[in-house]
Protein backbone atom coordinates (compact mmCIF):
# COMPACT_ATOMS: atom_id res chain seq x y z
CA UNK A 1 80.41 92.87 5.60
CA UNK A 2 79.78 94.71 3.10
CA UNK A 3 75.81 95.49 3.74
CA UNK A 4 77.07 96.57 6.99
CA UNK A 5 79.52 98.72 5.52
CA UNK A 6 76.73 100.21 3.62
CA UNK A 7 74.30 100.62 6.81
CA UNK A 8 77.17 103.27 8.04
CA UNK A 9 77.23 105.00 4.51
CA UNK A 10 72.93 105.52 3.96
CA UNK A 11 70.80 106.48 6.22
CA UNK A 12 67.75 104.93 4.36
CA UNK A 13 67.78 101.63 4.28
CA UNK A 14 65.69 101.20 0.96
CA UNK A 15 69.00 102.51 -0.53
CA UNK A 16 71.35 99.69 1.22
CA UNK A 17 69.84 96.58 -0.81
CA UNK A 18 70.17 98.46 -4.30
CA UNK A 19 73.69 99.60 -3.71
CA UNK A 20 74.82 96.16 -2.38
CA UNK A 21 73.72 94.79 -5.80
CA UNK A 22 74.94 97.45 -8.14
CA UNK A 23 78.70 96.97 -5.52
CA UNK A 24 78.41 93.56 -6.45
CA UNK A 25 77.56 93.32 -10.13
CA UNK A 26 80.28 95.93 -10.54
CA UNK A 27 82.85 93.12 -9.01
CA UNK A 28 81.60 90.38 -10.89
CA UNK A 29 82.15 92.22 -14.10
CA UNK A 30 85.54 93.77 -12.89
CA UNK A 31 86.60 90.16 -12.10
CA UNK A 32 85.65 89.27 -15.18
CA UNK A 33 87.57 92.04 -17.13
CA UNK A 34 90.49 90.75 -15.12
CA UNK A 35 90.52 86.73 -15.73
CA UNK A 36 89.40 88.10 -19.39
CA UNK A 37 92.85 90.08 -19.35
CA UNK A 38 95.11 87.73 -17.83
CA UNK A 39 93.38 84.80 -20.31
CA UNK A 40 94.44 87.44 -23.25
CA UNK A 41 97.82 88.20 -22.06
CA UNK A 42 99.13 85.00 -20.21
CA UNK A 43 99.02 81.62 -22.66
CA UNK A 44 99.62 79.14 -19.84
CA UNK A 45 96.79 81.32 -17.48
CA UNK A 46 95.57 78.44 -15.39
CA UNK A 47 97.62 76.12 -16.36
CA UNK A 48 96.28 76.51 -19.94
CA UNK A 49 92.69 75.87 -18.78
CA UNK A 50 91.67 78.91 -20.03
CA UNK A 51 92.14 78.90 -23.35
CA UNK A 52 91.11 74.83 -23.43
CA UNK A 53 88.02 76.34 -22.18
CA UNK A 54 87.62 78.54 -24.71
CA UNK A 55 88.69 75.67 -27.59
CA UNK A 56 86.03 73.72 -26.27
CA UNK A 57 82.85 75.95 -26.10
CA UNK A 58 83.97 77.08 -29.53
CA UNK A 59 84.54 73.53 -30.87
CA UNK A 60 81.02 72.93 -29.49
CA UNK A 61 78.95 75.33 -30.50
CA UNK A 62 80.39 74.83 -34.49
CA UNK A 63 79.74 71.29 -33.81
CA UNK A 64 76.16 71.83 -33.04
CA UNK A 65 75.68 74.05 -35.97
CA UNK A 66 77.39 71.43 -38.24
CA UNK A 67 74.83 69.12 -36.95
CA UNK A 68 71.59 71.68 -37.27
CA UNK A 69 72.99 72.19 -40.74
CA UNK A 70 73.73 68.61 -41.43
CA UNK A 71 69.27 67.73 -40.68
CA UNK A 72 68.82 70.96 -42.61
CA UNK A 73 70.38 69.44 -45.59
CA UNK A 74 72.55 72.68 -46.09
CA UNK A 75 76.29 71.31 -47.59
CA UNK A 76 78.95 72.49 -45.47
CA UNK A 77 82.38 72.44 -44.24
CA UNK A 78 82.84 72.35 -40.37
CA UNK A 79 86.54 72.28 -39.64
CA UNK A 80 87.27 72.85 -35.50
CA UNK A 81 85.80 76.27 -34.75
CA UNK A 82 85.14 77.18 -39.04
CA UNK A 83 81.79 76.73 -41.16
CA UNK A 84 81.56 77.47 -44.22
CA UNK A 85 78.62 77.26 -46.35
CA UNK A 86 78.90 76.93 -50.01
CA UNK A 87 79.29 80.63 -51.94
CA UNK A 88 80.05 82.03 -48.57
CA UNK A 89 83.79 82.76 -46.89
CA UNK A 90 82.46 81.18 -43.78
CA UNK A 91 82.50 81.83 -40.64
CA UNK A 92 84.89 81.23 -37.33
CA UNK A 93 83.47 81.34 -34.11
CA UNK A 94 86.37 83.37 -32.17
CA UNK A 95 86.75 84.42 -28.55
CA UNK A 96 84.96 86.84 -28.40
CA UNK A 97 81.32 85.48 -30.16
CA UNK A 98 81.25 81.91 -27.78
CA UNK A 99 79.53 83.80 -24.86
CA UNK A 100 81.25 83.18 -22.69
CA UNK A 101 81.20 86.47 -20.89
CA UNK A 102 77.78 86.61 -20.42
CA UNK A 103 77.92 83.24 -19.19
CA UNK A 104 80.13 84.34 -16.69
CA UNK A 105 78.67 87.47 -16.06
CA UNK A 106 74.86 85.75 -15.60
CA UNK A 107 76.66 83.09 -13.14
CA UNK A 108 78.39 85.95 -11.13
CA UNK A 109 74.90 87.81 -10.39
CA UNK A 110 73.43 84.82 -9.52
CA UNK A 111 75.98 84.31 -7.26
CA UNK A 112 75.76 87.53 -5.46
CA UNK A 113 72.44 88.11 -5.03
CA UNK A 114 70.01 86.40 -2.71
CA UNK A 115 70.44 83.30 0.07
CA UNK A 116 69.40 80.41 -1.36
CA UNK A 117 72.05 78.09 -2.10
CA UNK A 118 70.09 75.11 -3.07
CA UNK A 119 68.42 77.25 -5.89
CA UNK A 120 71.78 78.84 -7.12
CA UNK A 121 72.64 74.83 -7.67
CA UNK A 122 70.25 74.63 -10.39
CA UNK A 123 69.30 78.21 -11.23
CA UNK A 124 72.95 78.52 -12.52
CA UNK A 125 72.97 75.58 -14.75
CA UNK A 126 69.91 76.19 -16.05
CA UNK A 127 70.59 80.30 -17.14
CA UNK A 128 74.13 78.96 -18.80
CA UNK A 129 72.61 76.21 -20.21
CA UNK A 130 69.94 78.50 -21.88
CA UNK A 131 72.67 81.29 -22.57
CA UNK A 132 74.54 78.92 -24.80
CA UNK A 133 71.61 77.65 -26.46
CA UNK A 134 70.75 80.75 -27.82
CA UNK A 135 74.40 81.18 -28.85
CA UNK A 136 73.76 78.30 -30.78
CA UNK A 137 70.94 79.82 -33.10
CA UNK A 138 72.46 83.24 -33.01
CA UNK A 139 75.56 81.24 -34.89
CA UNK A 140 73.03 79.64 -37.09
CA UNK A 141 71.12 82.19 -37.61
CA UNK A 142 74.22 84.32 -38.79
CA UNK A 143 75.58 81.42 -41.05
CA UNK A 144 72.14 81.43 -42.73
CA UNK A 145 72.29 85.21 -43.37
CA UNK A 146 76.00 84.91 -44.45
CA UNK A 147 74.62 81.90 -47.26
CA UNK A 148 71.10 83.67 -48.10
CA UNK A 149 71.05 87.73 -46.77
CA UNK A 150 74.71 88.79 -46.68
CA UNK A 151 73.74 92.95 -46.85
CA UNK A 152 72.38 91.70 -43.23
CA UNK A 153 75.13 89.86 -42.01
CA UNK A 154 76.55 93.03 -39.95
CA UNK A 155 73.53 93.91 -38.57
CA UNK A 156 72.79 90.75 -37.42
CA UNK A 157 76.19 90.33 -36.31
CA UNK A 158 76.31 93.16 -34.17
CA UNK A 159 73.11 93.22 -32.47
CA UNK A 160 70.76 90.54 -32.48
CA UNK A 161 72.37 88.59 -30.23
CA UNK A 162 73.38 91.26 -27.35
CA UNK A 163 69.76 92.09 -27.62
CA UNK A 164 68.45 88.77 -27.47
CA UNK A 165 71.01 87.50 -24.59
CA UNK A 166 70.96 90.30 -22.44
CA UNK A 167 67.16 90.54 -22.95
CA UNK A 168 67.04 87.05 -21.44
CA UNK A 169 69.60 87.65 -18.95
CA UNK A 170 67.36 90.36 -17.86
CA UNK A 171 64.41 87.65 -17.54
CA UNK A 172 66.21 85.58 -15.90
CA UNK A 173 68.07 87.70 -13.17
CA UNK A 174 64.47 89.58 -12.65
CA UNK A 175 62.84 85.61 -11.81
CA UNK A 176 65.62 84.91 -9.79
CA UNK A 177 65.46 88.20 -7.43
CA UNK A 178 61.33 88.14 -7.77
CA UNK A 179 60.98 84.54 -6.69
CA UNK A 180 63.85 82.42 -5.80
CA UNK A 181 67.05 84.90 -4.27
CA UNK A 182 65.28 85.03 -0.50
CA UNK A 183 63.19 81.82 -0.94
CA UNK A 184 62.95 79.78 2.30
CA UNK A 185 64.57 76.38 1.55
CA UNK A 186 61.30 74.42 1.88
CA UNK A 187 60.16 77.06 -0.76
CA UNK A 188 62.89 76.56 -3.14
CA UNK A 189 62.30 73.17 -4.28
């Protein structure tokens, strides 16, 4: 529907394809912004799935730096969604840090782009899978700067991991639309 839409609107078609996906991210992200809101606003949103959702990526991803720091031998105490390192105030892992949104975001382009369902099945998994790995050393990697190079912590804080995860969101939306969007099925495998 909507690449026909955009057939009336261009007269090149070399402009349809790019407009289609820059229509589409711009929903993903918009529905996004509004779950996001309604999540913020409404405590019961989804039947309280939402934030439970949110508990338990956050719950997670301390738990997997408590373990990280545990075969490190670095003393700690992980409390729910709260490290804290010895000499440090520690560090909660709110809302907003669990990555969720890119997550989401990453899923949604998938999603919109290309044909081939059987690839989305695993393509998907795979991307949030590696998102939230890399959430997990960004969190580690921010705990040991909090314990060893504090002057660094904001820095660090604020950028390394948007460039880091968007960098590899990048990779992997440019893979998916390069080799596996339009693959044939017997291709895809």
């Amino acid at each position: 529907m909507l690449r026909q839409l955009l057939k009336k609107v261009f007269s090149n078609e070399l402009l349809i394809e790019p407009a289609e996906f820059i229509i589409k991210v711009a929903m993903v992200y918009a529905l996004w912004r509004g779950l996001k809101y309604c999540g913020e606003t409404y405590p019961g949103f989804l039947w309280g799935g939402w934030a439970a959702f949110y508990d338990f990526i956050g719950n997670l991803l301390a738990y997997c730096n408590s373990v990280i720091l545990n075969v490190m031998g670095i003393q700690h105490i992980h409390e729910k969604r709260v490290i804290i390192v010895a000499g440090t105030n520690g560090i909660e892992f709110s809302d907003l840090c669990l990555g969720i949104a890119p997550m989401f975001i990453y899923s949604g382009i998938i999603l919109a782009f290309g044909t081939n369902l059987k690839a989305k099945l695993w393509f998907i998994p795979m991307g949030v899978f590696l998102i939230f790995l890399i959430n997990v050393f960004r969190l580690l990697a921010l705990i040991l700067i909090q314990a060893r190079y504090n002057s660094y912590f904001d820095f660090a804080h604020d950028y390394l991991y948007v460039v880091v995860t968007y960098s590899l969101i990048f990779v992997l939306v440019m893979w998916w639309m390069n080799r596996w969007a339009f693959a044939g099925e017997e291709n895809a495998g």
